[in-house]
Protein backbone atom coordinates (compact mmCIF):
# COMPACT_ATOMS: atom_id res chain seq x y z
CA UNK A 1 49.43 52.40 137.41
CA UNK A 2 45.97 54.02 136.75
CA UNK A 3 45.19 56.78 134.31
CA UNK A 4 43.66 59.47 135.79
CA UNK A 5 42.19 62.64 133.89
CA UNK A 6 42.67 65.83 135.82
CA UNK A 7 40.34 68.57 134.21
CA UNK A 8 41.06 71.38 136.29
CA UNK A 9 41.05 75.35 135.09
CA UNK A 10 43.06 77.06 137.52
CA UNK A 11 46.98 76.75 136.54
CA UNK A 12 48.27 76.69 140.20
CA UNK A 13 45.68 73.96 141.17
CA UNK A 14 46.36 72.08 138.25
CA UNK A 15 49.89 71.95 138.36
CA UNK A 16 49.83 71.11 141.87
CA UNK A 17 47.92 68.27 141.95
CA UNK A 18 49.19 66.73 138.49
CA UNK A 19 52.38 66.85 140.20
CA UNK A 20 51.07 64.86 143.71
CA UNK A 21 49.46 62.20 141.87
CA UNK A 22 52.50 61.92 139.24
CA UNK A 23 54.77 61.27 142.43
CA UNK A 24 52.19 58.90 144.01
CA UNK A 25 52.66 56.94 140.32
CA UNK A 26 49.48 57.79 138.67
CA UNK A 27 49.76 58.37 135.16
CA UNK A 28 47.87 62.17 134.85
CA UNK A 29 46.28 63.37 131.68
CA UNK A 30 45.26 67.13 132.06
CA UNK A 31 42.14 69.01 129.98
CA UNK A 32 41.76 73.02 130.96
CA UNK A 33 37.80 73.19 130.32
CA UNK A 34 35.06 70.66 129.78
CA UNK A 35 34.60 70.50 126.41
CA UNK A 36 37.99 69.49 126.23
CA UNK A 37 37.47 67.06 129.21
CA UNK A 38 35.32 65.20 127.44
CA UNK A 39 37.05 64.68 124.82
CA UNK A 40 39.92 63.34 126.49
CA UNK A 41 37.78 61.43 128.62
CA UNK A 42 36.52 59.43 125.25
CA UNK A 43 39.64 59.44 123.34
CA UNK A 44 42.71 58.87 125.88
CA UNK A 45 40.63 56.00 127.81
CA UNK A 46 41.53 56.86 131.87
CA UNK A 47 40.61 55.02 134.78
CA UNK A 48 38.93 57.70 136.67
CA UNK A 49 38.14 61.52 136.38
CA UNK A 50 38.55 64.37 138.76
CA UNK A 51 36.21 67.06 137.39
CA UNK A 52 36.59 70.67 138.55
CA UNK A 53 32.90 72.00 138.49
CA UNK A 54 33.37 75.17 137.50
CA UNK A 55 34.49 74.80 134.62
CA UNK A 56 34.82 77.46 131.29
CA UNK A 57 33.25 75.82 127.87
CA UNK A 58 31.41 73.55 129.43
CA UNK A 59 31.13 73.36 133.22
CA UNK A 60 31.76 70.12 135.30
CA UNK A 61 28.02 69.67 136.13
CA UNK A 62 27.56 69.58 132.00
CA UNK A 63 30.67 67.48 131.25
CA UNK A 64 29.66 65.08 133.78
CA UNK A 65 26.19 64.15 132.58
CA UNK A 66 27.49 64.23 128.54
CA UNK A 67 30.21 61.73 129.66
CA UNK A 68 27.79 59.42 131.19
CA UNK A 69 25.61 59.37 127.90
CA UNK A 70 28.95 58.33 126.00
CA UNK A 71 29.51 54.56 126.01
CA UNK A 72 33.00 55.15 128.09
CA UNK A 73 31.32 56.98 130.44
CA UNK A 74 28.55 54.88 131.69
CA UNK A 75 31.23 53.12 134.55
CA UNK A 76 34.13 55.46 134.51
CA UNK A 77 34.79 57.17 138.01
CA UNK A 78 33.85 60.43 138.49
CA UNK A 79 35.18 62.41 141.49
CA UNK A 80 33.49 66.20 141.68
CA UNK A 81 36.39 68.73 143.01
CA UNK A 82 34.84 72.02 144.03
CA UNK A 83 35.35 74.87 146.33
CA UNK A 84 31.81 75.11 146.95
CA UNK A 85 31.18 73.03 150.39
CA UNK A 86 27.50 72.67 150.76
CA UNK A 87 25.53 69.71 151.51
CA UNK A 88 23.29 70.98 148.30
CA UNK A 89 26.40 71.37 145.90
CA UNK A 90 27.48 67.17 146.87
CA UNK A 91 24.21 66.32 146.29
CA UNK A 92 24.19 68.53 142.68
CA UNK A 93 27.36 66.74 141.69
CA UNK A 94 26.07 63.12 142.47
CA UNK A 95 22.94 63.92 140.70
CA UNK A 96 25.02 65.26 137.36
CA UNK A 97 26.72 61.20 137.64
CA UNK A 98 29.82 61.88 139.80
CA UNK A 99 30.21 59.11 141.63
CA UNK A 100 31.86 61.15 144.63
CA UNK A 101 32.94 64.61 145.39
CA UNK A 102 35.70 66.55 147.10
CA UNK A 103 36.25 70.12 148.31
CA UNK A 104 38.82 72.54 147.19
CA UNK A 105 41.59 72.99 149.03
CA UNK A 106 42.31 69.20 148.24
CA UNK A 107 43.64 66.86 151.59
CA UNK A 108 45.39 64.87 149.21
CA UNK A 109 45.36 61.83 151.64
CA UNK A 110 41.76 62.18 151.51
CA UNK A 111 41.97 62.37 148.00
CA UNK A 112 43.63 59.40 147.25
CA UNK A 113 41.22 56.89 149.20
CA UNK A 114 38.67 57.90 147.11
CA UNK A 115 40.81 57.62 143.98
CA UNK A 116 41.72 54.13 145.43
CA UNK A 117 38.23 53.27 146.12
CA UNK A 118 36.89 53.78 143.25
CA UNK A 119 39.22 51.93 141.14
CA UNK A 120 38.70 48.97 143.05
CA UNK A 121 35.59 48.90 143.43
């Protein structure tokens, strides 16, 4: 099953999510900030990325746009997970090279036909 990188700040959200998308059979690697994000995201080689945007280090909008100057990073998926819900924030992320975005509380069902659309596209 796909490798997905979860970098995601919050303990409670990332523990919580891991968890869903462990039982749904994805294979979860988990960075706390986005400097160490994007390291993973060059070293451990997943399938797709859900970046939290607010991020501590380095924030999602950063970690986003120094991925996609990084030879990995030019065609992995990104999907932005925020809490912030504004028409302007979507089109923030998509401009920083996330290829889709999401809103905080996650609808996991939601979620996961993004995750699956993106790594079959």
């Amino acid at each position: 099953m796909a490798r997905i990188l979860l970098i995601e700040d919050n303990e409670m959200n990332r523990d919580m999510l891991s968890r869903r998308l462990k039982r749904k059979g994805y294979d979860v690697i988990v960075a706390v900030d986005g400097a160490e994000g994007l390291t993973k995201a060059t070293t451990e080689h997943p399938d797709l990325v859900l970046m939290d945007m607010s991020l501590p280090v380095m924030d999602g909008w950063q970690a986003t746009q120094k991925l996609r100057e990084h030879p990995i990073g030019k065609e992995l998926p990104v999907i932005a997970l925020t809490a912030h819900a504004m028409a302007s924030d979507r089109e923030k992320a998509l401009e920083a090279g996330c290829d889709d975005y999401d809103t905080k509380p996650v609808d996991l069902k939601r979620l996961l036909g993004k995750i699956q659309a993106l790594l079959t596209r």
